[in-house]
PDB file of N, CA and C in Angstrom:
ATOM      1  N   UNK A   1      33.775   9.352  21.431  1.00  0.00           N
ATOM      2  CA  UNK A   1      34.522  10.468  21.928  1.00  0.00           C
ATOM      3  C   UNK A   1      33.938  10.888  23.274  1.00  0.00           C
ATOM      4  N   UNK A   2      34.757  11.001  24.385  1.00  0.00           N
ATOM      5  CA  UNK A   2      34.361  11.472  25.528  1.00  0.00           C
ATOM      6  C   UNK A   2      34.110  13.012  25.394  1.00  0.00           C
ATOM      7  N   UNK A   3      32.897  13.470  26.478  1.00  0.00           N
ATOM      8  CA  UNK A   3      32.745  14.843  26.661  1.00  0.00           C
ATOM      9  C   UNK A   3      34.323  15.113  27.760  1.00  0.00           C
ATOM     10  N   UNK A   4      34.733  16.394  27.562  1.00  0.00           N
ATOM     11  CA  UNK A   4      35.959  17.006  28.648  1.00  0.00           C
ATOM     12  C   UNK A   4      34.528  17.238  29.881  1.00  0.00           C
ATOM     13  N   UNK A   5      35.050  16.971  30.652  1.00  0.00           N
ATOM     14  CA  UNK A   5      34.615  17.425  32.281  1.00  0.00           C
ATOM     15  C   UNK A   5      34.925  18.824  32.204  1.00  0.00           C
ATOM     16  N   UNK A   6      34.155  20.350  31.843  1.00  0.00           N
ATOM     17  CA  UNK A   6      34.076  21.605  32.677  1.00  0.00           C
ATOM     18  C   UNK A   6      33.233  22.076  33.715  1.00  0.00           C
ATOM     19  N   UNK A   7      32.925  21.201  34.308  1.00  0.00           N
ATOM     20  CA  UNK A   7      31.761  21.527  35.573  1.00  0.00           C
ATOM     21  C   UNK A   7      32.609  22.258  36.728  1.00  0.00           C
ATOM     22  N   UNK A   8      32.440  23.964  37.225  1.00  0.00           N
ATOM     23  CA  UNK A   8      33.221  24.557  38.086  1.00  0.00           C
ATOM     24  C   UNK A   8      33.384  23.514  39.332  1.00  0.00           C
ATOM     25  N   UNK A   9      34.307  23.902  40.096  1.00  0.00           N
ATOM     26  CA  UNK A   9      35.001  23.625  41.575  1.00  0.00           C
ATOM     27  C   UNK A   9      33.212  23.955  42.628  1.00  0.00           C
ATOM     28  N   UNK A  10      32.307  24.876  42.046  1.00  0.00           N
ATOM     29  CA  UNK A  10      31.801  25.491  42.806  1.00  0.00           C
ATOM     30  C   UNK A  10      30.210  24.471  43.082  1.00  0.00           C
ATOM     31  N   UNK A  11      30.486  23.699  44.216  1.00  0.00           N
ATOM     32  CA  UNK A  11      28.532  22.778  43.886  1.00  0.00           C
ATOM     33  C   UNK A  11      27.722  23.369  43.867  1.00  0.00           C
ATOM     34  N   UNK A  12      27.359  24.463  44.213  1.00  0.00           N
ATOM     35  CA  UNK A  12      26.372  25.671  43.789  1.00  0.00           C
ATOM     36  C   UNK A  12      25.793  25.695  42.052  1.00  0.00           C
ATOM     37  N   UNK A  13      26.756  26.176  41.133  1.00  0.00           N
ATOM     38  CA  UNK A  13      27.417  26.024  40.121  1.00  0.00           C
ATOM     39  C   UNK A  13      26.931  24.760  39.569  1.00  0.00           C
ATOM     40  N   UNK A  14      27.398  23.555  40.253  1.00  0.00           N
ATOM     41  CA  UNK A  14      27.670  22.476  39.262  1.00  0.00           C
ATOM     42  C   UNK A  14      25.886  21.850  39.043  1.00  0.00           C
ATOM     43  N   UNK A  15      25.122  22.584  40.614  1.00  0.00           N
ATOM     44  CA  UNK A  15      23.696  22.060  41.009  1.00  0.00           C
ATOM     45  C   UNK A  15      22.934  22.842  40.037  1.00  0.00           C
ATOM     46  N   UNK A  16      23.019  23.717  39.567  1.00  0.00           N
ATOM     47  CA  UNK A  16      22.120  25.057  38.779  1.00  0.00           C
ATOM     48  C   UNK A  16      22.260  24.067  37.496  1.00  0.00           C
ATOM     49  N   UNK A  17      23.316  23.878  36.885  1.00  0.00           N
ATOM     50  CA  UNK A  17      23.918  23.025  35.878  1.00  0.00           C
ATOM     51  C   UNK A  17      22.862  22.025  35.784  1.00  0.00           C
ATOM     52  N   UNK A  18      22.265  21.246  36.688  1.00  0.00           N
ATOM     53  CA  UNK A  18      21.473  20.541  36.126  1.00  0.00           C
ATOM     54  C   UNK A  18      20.334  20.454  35.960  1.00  0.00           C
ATOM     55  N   UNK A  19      19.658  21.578  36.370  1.00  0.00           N
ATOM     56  CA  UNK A  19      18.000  21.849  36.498  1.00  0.00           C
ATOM     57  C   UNK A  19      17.827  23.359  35.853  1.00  0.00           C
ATOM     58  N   UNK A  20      18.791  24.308  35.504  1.00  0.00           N
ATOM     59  CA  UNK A  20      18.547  25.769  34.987  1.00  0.00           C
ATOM     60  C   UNK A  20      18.586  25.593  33.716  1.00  0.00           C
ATOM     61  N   UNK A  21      17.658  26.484  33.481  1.00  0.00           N
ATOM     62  CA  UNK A  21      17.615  26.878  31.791  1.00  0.00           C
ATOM     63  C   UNK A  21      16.624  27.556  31.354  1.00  0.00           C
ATOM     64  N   UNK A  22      15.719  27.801  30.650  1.00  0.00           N
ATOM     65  CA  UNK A  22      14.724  28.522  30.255  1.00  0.00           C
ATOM     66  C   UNK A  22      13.896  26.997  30.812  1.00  0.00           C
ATOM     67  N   UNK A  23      14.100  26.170  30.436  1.00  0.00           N
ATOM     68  CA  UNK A  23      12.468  24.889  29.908  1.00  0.00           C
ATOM     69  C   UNK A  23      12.947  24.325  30.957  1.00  0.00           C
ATOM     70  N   UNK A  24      14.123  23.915  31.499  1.00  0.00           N
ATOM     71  CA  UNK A  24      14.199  22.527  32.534  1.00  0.00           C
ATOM     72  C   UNK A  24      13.383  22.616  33.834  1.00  0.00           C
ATOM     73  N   UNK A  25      13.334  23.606  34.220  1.00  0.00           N
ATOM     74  CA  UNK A  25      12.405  23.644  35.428  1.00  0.00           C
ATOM     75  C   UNK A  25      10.748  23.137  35.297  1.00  0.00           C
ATOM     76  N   UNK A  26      10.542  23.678  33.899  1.00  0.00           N
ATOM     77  CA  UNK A  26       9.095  23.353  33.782  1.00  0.00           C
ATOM     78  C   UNK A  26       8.998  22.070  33.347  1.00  0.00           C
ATOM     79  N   UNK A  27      10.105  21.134  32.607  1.00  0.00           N
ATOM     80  CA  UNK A  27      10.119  20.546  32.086  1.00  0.00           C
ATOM     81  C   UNK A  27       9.865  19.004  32.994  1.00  0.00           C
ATOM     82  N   UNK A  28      11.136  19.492  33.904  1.00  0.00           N
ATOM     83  CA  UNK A  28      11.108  18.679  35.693  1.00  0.00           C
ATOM     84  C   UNK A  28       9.755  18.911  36.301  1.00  0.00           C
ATOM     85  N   UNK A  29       9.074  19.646  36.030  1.00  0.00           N
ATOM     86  CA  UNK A  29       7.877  20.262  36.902  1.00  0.00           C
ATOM     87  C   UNK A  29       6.277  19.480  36.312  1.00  0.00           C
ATOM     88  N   UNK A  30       6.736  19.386  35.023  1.00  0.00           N
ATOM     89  CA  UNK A  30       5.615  18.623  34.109  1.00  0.00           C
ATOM     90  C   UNK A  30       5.586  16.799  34.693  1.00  0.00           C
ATOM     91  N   UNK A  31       7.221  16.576  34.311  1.00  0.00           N
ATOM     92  CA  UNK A  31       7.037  15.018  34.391  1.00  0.00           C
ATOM     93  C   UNK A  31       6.688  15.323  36.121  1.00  0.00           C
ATOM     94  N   UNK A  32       7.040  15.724  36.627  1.00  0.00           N
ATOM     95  CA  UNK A  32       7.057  15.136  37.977  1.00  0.00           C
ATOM     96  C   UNK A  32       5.592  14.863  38.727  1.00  0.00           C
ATOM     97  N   UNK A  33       4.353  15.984  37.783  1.00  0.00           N
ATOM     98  CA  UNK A  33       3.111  15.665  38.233  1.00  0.00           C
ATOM     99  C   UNK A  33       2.492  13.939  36.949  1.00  0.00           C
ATOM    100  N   UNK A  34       3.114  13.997  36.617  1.00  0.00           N
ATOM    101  CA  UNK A  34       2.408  12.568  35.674  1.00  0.00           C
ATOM    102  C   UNK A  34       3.366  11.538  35.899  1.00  0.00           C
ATOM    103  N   UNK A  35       3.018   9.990  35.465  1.00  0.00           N
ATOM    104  CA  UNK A  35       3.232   8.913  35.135  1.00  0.00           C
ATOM    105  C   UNK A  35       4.531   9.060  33.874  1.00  0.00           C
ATOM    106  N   UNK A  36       3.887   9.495  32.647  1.00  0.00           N
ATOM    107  CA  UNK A  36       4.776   9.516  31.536  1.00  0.00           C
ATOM    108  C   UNK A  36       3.891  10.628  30.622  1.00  0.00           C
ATOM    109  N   UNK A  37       5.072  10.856  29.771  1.00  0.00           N
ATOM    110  CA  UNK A  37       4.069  12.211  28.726  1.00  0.00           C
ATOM    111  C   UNK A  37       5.317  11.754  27.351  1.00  0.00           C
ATOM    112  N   UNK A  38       4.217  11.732  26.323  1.00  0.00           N
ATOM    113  CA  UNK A  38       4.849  11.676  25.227  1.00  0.00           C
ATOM    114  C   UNK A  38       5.515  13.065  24.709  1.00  0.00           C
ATOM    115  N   UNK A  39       6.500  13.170  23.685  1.00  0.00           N
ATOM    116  CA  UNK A  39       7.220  14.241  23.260  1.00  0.00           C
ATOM    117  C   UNK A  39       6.180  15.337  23.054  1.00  0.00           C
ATOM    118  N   UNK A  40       5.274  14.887  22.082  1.00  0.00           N
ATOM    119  CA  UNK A  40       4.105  16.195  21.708  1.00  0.00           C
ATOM    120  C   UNK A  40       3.283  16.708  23.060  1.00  0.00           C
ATOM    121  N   UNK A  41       2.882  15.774  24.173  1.00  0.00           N
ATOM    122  CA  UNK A  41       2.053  15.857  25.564  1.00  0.00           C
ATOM    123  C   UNK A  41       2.601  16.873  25.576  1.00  0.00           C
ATOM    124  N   UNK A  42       4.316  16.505  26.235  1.00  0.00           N
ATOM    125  CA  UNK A  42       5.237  17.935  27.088  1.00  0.00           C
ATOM    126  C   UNK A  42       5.577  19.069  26.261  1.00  0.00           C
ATOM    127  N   UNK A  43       5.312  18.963  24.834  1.00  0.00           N
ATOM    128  CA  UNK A  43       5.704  20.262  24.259  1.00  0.00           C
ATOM    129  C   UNK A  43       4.302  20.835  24.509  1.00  0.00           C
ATOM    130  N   UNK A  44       3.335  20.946  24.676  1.00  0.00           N
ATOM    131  CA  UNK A  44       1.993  21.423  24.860  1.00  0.00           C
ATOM    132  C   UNK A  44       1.940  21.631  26.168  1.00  0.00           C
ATOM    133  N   UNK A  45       2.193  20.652  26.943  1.00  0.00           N
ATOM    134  CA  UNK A  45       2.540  21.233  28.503  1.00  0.00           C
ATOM    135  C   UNK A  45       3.348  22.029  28.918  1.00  0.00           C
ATOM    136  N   UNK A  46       4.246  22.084  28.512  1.00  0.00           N
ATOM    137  CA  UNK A  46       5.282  23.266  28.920  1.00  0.00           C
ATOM    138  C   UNK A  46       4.957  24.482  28.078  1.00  0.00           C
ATOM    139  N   UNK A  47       4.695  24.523  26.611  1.00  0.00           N
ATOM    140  CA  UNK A  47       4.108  25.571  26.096  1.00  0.00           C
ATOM    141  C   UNK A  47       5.184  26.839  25.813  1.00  0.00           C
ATOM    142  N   UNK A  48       4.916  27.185  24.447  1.00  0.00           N
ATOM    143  CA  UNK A  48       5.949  28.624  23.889  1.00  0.00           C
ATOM    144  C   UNK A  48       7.867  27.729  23.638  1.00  0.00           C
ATOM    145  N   UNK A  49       7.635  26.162  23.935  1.00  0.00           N
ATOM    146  CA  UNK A  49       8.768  25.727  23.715  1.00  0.00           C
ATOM    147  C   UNK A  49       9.103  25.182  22.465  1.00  0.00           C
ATOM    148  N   UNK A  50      10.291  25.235  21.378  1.00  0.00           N
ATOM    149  CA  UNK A  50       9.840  24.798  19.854  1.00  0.00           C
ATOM    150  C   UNK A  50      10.732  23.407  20.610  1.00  0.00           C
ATOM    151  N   UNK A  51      10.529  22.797  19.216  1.00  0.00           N
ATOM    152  CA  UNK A  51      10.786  21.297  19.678  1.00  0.00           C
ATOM    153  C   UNK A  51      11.791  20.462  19.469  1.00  0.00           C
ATOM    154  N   UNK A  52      12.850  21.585  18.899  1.00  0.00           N
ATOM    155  CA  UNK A  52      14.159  21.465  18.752  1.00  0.00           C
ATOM    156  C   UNK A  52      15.260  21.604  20.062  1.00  0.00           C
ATOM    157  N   UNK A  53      14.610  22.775  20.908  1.00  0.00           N
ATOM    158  CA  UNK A  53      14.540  22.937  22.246  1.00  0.00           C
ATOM    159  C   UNK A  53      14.472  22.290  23.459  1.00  0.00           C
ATOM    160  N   UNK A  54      13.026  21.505  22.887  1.00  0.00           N
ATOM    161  CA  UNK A  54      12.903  20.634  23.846  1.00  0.00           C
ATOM    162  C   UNK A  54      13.239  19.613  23.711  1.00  0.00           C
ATOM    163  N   UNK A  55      13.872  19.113  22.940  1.00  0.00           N
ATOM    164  CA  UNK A  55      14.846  17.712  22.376  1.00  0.00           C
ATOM    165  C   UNK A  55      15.981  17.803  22.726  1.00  0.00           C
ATOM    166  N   UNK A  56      16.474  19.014  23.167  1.00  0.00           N
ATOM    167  CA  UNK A  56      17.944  19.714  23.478  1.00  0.00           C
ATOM    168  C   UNK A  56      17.576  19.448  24.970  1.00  0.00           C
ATOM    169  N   UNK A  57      17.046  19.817  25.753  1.00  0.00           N
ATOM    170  CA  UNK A  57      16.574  19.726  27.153  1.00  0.00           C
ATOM    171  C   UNK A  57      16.571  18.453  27.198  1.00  0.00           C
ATOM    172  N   UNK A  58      15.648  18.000  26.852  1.00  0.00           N
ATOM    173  CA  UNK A  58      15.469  16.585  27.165  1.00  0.00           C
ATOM    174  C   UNK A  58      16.758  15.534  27.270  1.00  0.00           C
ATOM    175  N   UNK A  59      17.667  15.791  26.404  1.00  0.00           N
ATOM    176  CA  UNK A  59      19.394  15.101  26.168  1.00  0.00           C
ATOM    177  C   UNK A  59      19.703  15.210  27.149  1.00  0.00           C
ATOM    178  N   UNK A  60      19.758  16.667  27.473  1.00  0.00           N
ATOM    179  CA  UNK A  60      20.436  17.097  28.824  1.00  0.00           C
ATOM    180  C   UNK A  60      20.279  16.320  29.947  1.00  0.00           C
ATOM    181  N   UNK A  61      18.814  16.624  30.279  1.00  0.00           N
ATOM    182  CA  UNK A  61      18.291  15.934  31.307  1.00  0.00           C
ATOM    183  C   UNK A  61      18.758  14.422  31.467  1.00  0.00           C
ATOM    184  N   UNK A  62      18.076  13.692  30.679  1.00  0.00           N
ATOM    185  CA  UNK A  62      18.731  12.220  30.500  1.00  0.00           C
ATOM    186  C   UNK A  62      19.862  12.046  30.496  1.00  0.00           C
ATOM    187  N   UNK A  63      20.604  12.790  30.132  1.00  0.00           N
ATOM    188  CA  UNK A  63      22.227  13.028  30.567  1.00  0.00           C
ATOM    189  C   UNK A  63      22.494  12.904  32.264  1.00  0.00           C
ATOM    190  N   UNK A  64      21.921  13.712  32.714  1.00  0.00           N
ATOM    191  CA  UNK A  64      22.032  13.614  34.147  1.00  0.00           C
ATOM    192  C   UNK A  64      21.020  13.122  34.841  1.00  0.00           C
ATOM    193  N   UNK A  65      20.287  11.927  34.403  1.00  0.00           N
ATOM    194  CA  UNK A  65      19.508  10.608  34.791  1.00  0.00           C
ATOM    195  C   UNK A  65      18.412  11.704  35.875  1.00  0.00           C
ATOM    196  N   UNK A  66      17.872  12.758  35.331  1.00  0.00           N
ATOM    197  CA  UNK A  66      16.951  12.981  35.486  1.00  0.00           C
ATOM    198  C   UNK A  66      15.337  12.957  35.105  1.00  0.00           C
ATOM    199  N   UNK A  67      15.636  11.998  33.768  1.00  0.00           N
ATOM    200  CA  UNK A  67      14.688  11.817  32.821  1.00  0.00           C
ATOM    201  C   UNK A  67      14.711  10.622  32.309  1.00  0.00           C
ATOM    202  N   UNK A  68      14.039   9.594  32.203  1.00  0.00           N
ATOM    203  CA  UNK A  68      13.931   8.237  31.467  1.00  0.00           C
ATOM    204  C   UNK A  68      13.320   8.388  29.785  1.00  0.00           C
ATOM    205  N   UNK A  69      13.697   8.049  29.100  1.00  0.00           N
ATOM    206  CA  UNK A  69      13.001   8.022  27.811  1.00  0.00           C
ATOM    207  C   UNK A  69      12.403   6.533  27.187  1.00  0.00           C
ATOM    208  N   UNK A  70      11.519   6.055  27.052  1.00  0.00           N
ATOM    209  CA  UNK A  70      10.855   5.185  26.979  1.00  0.00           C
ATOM    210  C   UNK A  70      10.590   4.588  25.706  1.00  0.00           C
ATOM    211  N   UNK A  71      10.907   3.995  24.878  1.00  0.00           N
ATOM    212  CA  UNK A  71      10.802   3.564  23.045  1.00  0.00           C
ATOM    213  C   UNK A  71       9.454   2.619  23.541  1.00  0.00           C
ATOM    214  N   UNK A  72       8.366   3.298  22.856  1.00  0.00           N
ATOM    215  CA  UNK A  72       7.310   2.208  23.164  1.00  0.00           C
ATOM    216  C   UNK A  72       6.957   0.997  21.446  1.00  0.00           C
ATOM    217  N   UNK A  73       6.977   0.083  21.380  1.00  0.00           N
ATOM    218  CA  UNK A  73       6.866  -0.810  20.003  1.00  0.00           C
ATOM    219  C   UNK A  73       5.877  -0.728  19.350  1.00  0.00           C
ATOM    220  N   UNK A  74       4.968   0.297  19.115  1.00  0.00           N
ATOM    221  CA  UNK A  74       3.777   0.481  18.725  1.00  0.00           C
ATOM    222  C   UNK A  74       3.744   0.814  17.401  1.00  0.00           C
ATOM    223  N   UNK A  75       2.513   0.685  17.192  1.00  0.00           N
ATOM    224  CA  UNK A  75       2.356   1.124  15.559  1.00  0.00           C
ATOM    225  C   UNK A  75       1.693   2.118  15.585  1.00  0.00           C
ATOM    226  N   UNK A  76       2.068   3.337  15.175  1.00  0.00           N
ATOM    227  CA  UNK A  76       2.960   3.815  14.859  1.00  0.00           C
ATOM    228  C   UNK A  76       4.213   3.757  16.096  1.00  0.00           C
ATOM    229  N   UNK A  77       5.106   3.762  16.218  1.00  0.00           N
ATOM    230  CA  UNK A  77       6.184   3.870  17.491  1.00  0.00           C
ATOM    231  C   UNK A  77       6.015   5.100  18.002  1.00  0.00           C
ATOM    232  N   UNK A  78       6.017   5.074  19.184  1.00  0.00           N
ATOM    233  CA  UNK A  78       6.258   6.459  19.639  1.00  0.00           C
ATOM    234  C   UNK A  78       6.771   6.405  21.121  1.00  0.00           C
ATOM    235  N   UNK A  79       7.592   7.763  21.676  1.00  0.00           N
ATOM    236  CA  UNK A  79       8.488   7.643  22.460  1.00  0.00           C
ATOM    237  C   UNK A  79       7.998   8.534  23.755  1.00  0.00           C
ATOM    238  N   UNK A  80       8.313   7.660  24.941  1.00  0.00           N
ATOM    239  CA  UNK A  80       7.336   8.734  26.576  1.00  0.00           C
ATOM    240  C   UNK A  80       8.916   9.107  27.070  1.00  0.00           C
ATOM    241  N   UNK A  81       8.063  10.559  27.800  1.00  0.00           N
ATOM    242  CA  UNK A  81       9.553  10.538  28.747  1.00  0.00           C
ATOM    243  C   UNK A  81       8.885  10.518  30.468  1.00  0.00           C
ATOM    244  N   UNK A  82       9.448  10.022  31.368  1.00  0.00           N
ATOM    245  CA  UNK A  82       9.286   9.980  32.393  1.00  0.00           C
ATOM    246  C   UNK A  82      10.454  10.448  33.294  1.00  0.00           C
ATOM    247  N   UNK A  83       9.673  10.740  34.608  1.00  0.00           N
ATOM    248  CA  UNK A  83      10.660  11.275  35.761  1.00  0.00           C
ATOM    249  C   UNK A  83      11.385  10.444  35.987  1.00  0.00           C
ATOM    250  N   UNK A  84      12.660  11.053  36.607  1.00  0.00           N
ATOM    251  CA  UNK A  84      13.030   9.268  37.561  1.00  0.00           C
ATOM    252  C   UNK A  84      13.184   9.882  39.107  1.00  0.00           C
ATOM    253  N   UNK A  85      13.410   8.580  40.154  1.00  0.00           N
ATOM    254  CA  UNK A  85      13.150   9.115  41.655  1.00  0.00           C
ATOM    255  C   UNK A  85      14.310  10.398  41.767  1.00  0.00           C
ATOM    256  N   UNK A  86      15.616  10.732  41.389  1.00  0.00           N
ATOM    257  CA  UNK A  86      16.016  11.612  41.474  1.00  0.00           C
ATOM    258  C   UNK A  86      15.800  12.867  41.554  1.00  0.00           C
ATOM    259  N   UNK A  87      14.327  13.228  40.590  1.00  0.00           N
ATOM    260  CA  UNK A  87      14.116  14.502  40.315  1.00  0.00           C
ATOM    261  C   UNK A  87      13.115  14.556  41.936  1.00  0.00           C
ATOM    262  N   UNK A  88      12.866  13.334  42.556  1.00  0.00           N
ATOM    263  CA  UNK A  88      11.932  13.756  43.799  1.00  0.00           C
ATOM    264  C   UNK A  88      12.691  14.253  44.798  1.00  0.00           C
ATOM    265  N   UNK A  89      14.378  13.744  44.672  1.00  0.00           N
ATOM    266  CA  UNK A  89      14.771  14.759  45.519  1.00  0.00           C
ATOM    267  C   UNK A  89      15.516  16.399  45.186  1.00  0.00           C
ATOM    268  N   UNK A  90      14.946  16.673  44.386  1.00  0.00           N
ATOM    269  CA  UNK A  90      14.942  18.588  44.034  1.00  0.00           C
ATOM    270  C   UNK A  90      13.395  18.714  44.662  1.00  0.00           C
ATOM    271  N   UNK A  91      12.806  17.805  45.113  1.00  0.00           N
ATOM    272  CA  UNK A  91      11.481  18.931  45.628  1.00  0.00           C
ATOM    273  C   UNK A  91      11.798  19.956  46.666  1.00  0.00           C
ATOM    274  N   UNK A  92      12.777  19.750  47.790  1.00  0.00           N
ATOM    275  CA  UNK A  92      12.542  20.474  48.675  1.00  0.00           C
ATOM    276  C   UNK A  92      13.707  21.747  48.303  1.00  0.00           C
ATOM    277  N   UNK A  93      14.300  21.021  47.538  1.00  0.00           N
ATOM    278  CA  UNK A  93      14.897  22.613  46.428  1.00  0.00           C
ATOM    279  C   UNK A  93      13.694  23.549  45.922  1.00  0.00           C
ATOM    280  N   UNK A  94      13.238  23.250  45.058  1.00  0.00           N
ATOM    281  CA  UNK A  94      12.171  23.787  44.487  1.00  0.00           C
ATOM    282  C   UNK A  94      11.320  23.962  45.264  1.00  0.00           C
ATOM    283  N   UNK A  95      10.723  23.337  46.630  1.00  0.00           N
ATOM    284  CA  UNK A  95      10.026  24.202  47.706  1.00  0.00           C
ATOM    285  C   UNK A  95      10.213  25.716  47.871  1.00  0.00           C
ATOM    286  N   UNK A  96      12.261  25.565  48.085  1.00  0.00           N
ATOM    287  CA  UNK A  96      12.470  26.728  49.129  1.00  0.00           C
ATOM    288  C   UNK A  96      12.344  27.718  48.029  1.00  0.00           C
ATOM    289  N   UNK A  97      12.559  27.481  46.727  1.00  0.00           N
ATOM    290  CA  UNK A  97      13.077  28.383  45.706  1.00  0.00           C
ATOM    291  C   UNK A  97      11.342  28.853  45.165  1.00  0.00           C
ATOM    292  N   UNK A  98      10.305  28.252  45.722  1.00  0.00           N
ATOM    293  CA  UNK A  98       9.190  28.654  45.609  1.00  0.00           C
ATOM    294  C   UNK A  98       8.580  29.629  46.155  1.00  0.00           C
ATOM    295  N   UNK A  99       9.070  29.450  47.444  1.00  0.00           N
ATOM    296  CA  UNK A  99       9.245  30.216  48.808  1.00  0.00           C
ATOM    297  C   UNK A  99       9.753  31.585  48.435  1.00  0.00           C
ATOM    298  N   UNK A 100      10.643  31.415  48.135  1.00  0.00           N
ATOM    299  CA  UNK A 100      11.327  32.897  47.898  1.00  0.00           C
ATOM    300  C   UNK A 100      11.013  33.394  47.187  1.00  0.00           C
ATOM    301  N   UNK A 101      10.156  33.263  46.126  1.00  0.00           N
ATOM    302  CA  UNK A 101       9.263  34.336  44.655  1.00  0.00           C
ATOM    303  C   UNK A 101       8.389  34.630  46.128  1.00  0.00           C
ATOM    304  N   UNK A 102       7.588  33.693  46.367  1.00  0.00           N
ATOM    305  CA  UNK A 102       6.821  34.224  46.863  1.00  0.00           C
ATOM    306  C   UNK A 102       6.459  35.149  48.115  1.00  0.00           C
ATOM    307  N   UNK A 103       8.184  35.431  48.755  1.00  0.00           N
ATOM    308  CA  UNK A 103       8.296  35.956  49.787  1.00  0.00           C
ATOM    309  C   UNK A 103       9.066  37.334  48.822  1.00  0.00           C
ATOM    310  N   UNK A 104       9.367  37.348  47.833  1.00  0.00           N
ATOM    311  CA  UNK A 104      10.350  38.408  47.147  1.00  0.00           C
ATOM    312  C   UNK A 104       9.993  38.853  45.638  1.00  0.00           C
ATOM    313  N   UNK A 105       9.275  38.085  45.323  1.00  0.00           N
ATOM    314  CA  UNK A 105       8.629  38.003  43.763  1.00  0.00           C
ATOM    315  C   UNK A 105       8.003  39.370  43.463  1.00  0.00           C
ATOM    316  N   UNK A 106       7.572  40.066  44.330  1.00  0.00           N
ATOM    317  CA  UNK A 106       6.836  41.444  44.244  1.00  0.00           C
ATOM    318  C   UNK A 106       8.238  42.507  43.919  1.00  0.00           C
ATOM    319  N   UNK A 107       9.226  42.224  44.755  1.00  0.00           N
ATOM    320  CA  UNK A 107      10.066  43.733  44.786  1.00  0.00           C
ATOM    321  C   UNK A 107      11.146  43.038  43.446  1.00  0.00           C
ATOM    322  N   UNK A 108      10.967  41.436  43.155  1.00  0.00           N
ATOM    323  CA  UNK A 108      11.970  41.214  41.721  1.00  0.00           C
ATOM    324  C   UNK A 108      10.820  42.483  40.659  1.00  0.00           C
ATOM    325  N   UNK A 109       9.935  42.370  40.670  1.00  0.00           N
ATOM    326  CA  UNK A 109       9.053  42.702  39.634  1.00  0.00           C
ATOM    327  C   UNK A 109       8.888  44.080  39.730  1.00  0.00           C
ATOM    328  N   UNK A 110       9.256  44.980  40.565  1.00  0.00           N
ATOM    329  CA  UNK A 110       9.115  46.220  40.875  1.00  0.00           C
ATOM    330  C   UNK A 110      10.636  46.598  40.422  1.00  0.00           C
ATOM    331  N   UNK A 111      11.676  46.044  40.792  1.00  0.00           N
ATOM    332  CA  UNK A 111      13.263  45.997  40.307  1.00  0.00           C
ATOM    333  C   UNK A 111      13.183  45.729  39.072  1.00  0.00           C
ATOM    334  N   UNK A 112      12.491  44.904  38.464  1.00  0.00           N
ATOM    335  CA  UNK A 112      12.429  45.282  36.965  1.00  0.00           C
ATOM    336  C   UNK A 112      11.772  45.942  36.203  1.00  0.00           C
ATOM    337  N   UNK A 113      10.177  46.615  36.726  1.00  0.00           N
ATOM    338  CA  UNK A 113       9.984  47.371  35.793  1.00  0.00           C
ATOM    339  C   UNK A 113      10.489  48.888  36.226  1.00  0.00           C
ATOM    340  N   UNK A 114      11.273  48.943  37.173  1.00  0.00           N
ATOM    341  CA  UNK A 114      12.203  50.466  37.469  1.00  0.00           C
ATOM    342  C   UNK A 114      13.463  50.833  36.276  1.00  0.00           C
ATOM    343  N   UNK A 115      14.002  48.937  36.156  1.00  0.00           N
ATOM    344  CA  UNK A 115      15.154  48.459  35.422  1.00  0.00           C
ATOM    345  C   UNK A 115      14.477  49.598  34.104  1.00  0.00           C
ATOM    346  N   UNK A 116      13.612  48.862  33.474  1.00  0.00           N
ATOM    347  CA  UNK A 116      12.906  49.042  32.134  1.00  0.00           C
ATOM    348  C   UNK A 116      12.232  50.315  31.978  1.00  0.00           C
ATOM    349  N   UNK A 117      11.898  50.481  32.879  1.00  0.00           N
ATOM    350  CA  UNK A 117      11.554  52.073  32.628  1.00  0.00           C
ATOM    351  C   UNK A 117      12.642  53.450  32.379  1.00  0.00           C
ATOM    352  N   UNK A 118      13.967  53.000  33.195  1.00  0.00           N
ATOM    353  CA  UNK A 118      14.901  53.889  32.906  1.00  0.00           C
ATOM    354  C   UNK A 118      16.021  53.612  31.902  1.00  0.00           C
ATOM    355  N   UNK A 119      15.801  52.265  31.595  1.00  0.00           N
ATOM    356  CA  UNK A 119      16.817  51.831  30.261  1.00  0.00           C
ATOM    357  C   UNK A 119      15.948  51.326  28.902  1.00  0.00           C
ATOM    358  N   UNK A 120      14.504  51.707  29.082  1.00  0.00           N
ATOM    359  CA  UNK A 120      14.157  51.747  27.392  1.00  0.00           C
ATOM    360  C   UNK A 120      14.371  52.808  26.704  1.00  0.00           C
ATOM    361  N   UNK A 121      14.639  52.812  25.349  1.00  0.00           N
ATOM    362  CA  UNK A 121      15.090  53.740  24.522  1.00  0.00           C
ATOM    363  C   UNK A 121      14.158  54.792  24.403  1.00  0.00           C
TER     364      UNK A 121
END
């Protein structure tokens, strides 16, 4: 059964789509400093992620050939995931988007605890 195509008109939109989420950023951020990391490595590396989650991410990703998954024949078997060259070009995404916490990251964090201070119960 084919997936229906709903990806908006908008490439903005369709680009967030493949790297946003709670885990994908860190997830892209993990493989991209190593070689390969087994399932248990990156759930410990990324951290606070359950592993139902990160099996859900991970689909995704490999969905959009941002992620290689690796069946190694071992005894016991066990399975790596690796980057692929694609995710090297979101670096200079993730530069600029680094850039900007760090040029704005103070007044997000001041905007939210103003948020929270006047809308906790």
């Amino acid at each position: 059964m084919n997936k229906i195509d709903n990806t908006p008109n908008c490439p903005v939109a369709n680009t967030l789509r493949v790297f946003a989420g709670k885990w994908k950023p860190e997830i892209l951020w993990q493989l991209s400093q190593t070689d390969r990391l087994r399932f248990n490595e990156l759930q410990r590396a990324v951290g606070g992620v359950s592993a139902k989650m990160l099996a859900q991410q991970l689909q995704e990703l490999l969905r959009d050939g941002l992620v290689n998954r690796i069946q190694l024949e071992t005894i016991p078997p066990h399975v790596e995931y690796q980057a692929t060259p694609l995710i090297k070009t979101l670096k200079p995404l993730f530069d600029i988007l680094e850039q900007w916490y760090v040029d704005n990251g103070v007044v997000v964090q001041k905007a939210n605890k103003k948020y929270d201070t006047e809308n906790s119960p």
